[in-house]
N, C-alpha and C. Protein backbone atom coordinates (compact mmCIF):
# COMPACT_ATOMS: atom_id res chain seq x y z
N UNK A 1 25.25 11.53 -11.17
CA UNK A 1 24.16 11.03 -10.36
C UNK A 1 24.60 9.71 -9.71
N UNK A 2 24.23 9.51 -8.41
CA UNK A 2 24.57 8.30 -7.40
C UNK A 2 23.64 7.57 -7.60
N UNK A 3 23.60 6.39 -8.00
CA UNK A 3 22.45 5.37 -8.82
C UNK A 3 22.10 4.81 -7.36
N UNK A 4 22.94 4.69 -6.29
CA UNK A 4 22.52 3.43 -5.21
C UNK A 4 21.51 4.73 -4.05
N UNK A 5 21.78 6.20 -4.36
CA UNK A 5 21.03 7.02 -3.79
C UNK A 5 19.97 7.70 -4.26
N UNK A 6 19.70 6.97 -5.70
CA UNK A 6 18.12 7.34 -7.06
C UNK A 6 17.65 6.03 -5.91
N UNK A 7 18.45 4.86 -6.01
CA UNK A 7 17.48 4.04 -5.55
C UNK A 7 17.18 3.81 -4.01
N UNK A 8 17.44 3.99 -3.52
CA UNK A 8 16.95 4.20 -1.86
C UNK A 8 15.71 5.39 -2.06
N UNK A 9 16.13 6.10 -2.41
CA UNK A 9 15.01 7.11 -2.19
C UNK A 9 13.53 6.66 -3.37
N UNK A 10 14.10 5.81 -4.30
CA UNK A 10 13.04 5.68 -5.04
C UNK A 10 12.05 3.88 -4.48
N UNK A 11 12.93 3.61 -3.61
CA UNK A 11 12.34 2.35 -2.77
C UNK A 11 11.15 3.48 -1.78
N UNK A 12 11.60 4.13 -1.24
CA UNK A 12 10.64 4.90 -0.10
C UNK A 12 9.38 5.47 -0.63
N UNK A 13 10.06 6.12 -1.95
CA UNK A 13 8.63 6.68 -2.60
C UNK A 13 7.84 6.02 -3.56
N UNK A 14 8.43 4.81 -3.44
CA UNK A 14 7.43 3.61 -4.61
C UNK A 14 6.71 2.97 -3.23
N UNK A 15 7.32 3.23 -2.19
CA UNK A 15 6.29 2.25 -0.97
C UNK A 15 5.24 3.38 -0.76
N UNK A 16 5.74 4.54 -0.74
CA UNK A 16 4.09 5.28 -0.39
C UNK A 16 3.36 5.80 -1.54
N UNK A 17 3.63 5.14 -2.80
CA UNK A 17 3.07 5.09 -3.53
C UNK A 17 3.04 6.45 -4.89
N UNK A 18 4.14 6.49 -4.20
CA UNK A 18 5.17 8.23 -4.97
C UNK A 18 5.00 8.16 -6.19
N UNK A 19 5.39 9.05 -7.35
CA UNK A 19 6.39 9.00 -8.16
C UNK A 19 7.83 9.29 -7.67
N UNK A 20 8.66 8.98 -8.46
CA UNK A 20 10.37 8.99 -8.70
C UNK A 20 10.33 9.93 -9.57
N UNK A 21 11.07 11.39 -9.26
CA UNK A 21 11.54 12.16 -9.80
C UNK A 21 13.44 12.08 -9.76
N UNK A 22 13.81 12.58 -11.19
CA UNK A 22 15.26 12.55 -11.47
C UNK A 22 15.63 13.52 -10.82
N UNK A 23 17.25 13.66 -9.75
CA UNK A 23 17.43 14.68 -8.89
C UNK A 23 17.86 15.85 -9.85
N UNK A 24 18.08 15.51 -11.22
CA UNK A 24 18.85 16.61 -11.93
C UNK A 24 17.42 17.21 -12.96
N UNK A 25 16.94 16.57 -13.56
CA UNK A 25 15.53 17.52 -13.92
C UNK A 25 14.43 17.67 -13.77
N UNK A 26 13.96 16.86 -12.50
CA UNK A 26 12.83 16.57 -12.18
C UNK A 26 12.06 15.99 -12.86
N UNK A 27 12.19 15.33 -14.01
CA UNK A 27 11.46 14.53 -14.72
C UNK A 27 10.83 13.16 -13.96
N UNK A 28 10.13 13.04 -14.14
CA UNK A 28 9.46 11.52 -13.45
C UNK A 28 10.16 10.09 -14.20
N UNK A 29 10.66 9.38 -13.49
CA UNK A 29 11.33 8.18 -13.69
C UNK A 29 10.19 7.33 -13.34
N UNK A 30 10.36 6.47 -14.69
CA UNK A 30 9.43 5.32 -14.96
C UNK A 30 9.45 4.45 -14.32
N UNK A 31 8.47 3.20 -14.10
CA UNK A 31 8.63 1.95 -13.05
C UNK A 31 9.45 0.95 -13.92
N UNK A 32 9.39 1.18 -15.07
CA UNK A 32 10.49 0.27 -16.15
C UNK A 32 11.37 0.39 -15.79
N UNK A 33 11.65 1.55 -15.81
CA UNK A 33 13.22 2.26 -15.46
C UNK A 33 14.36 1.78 -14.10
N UNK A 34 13.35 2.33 -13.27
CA UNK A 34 13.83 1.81 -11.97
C UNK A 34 13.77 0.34 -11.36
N UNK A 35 12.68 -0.69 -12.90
CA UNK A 35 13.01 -1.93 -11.76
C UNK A 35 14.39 -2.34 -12.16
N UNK A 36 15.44 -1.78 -13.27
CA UNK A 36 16.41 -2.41 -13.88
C UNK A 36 17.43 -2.25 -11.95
N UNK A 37 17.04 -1.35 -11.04
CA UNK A 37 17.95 -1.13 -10.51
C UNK A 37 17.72 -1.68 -8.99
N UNK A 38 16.39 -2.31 -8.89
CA UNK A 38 15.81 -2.47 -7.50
C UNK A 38 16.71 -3.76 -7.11
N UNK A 39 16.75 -3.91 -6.20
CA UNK A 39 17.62 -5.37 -5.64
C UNK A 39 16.50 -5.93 -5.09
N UNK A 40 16.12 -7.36 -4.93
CA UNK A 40 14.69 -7.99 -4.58
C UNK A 40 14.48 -7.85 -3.43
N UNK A 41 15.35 -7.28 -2.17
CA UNK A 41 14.80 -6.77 -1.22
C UNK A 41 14.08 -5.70 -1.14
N UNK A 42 14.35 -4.75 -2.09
CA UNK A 42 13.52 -3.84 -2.81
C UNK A 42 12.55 -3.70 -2.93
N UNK A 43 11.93 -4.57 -3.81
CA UNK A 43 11.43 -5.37 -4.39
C UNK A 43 10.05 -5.62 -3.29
N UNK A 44 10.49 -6.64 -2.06
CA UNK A 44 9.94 -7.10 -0.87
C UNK A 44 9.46 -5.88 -0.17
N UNK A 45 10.29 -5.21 0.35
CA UNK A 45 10.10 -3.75 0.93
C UNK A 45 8.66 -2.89 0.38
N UNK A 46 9.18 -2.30 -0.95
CA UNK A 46 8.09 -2.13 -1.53
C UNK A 46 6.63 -2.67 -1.63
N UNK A 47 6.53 -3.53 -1.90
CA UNK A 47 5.22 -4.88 -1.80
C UNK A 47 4.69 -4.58 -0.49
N UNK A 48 5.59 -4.71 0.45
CA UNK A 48 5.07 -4.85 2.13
C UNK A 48 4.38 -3.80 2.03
N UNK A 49 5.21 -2.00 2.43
CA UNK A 49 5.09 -0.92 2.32
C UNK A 49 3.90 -0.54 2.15
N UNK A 50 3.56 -0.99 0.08
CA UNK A 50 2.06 -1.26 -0.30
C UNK A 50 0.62 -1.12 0.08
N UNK A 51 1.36 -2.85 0.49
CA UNK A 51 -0.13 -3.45 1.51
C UNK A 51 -0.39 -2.93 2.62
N UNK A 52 0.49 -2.57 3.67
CA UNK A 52 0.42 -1.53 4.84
C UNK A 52 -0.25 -0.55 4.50
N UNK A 53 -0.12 0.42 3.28
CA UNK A 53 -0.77 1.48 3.20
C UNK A 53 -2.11 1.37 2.45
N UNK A 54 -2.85 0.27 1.91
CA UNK A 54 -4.31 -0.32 1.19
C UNK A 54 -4.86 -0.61 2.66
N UNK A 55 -4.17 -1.25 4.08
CA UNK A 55 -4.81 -1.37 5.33
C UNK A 55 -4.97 -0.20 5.99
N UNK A 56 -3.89 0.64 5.91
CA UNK A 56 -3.85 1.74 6.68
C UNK A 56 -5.26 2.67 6.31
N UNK A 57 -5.36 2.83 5.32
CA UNK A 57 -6.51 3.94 4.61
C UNK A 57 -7.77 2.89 4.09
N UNK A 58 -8.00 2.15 4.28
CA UNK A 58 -9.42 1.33 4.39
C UNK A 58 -9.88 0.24 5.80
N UNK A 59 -10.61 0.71 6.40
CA UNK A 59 -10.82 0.47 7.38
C UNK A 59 -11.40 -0.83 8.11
N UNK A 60 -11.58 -1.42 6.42
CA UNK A 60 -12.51 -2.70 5.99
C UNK A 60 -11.88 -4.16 6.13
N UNK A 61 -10.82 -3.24 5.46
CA UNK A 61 -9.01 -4.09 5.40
C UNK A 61 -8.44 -4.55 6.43
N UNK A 62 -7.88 -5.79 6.49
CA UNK A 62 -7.12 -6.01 8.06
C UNK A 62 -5.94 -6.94 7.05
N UNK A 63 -4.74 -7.15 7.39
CA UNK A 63 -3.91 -7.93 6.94
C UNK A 63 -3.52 -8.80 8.01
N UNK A 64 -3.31 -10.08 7.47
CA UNK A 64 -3.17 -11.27 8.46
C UNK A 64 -1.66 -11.58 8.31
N UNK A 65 -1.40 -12.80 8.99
CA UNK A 65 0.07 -13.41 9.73
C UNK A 65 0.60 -13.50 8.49
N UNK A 66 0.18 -13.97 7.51
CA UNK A 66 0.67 -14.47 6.23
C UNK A 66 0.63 -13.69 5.37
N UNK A 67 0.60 -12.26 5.23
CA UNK A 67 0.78 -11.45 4.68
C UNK A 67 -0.99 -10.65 3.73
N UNK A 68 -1.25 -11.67 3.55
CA UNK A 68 -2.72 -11.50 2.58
C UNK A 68 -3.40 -10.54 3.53
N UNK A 69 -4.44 -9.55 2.55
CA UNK A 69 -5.02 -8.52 3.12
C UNK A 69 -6.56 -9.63 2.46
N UNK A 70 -7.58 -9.12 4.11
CA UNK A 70 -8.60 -9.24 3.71
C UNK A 70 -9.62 -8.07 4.26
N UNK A 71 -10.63 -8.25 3.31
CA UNK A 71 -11.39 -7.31 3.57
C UNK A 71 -12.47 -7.87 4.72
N UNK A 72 -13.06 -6.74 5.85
CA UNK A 72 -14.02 -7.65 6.95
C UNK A 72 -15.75 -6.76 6.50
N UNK A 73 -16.23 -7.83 6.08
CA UNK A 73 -17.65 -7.29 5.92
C UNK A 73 -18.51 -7.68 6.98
N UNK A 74 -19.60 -6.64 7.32
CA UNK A 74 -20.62 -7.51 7.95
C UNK A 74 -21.23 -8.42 7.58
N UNK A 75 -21.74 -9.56 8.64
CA UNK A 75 -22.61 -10.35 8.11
C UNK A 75 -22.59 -11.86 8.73
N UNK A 76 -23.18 -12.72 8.18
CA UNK A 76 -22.90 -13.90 8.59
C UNK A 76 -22.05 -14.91 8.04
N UNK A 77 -21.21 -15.81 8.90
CA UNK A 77 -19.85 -16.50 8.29
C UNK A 77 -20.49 -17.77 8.02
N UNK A 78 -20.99 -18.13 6.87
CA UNK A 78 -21.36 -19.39 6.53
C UNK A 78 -20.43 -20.37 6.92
């Protein structure tokens, strides 16, 4: 097994919120497991990925310049 090609593919499917399956038995690989191998861009990637997809599928949600997601309610802005 190619450890630097478990982890690329397991960066993509931890951003959309996947499980990580092992290419040889399909067993599900743990988030323990795989952070021994993430590099902190990884790491970053993932996180972003995330939050993109909590905005993408709630409509309420908007994420700003600085990364923070907020939620927009109606109402009045004290």
């Amino acid at each position: 097994m190619h450890i630097e090609c478990v982890r690329i593919d397991a960066v993509r499917k931890k951003s959309e919120n996947a499980s990580v399956k092992c290419p040889k038995c399909q067993a599900t690989i743990q988030d323990w497991e795989l952070n021994e191998y993430y590099k902190p861009e990884d790491v970053a990637k993932i996180e972003k990925n995330q939050r993109m997809q909590i905005v993408k599928i709630n409509e309420n949600f908007v994420q700003c310049s600085c990364d923070n997601i907020m939620e927009l309610l109606p109402g009045d802005i004290i």
